[in-house]
Protein backbone atom coordinates (compact mmCIF):
# COMPACT_ATOMS: atom_id res chain seq x y z
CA UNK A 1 7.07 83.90 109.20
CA UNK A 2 9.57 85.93 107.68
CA UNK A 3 13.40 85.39 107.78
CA UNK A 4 15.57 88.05 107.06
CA UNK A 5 17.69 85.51 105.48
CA UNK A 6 15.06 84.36 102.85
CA UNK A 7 16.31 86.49 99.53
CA UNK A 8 19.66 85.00 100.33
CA UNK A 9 18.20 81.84 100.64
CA UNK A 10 16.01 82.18 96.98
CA UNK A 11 19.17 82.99 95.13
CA UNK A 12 21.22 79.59 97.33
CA UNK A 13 18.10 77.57 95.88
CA UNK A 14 18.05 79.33 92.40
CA UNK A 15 21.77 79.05 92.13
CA UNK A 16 22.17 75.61 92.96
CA UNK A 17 19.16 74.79 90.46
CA UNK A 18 20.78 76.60 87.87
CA UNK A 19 24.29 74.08 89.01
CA UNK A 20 22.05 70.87 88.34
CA UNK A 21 20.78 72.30 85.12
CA UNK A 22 24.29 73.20 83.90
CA UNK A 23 25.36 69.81 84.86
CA UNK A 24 22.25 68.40 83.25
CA UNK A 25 23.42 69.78 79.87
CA UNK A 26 26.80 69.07 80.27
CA UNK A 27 26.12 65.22 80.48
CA UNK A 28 23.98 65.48 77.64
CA UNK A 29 26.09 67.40 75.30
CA UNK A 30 28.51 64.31 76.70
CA UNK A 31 26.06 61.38 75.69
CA UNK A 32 25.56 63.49 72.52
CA UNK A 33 29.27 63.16 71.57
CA UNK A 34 29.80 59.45 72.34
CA UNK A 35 26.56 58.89 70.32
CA UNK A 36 27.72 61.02 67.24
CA UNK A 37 31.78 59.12 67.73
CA UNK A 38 29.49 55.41 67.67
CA UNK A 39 27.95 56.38 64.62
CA UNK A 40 31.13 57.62 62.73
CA UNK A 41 32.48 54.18 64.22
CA UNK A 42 29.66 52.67 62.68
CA UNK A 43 29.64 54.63 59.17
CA UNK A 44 33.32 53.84 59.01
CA UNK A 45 32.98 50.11 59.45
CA UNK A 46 30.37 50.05 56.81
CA UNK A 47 32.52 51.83 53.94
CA UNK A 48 34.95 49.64 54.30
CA UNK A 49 32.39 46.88 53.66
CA UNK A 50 31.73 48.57 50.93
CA UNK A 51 35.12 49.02 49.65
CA UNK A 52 35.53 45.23 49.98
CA UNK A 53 32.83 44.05 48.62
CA UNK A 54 33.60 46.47 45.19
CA UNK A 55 37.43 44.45 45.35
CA UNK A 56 36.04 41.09 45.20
């Protein structure tokens, strides 16, 4: 059966799909970040081992 509401429908569904995706992304462009600050953290900590360990 037929609904003369069904295009309006598809693009409700496609938009809101779309929404998820977007938010998707965002989260992982998020992770991304805190992963990429960690490893600075990280890479930080270590030259100043480094720098230490070339004083002593």
């Amino acid at each position: 059966m037929t609904n003369k509401y069904e295009p309006q429908d598809n693009a409700y569904k496609e938009k809101h799909e779309l929404e998820v995706i977007a938010s998707e992304i965002v989260d992982l462009l998020r992770e991304k970040d805190l992963i990429i600050w960690q490893a600075e953290e990280v890479l930080s900590i270590a030259k100043n081992k480094i720098q230490w360990s070339k004083l002593r």
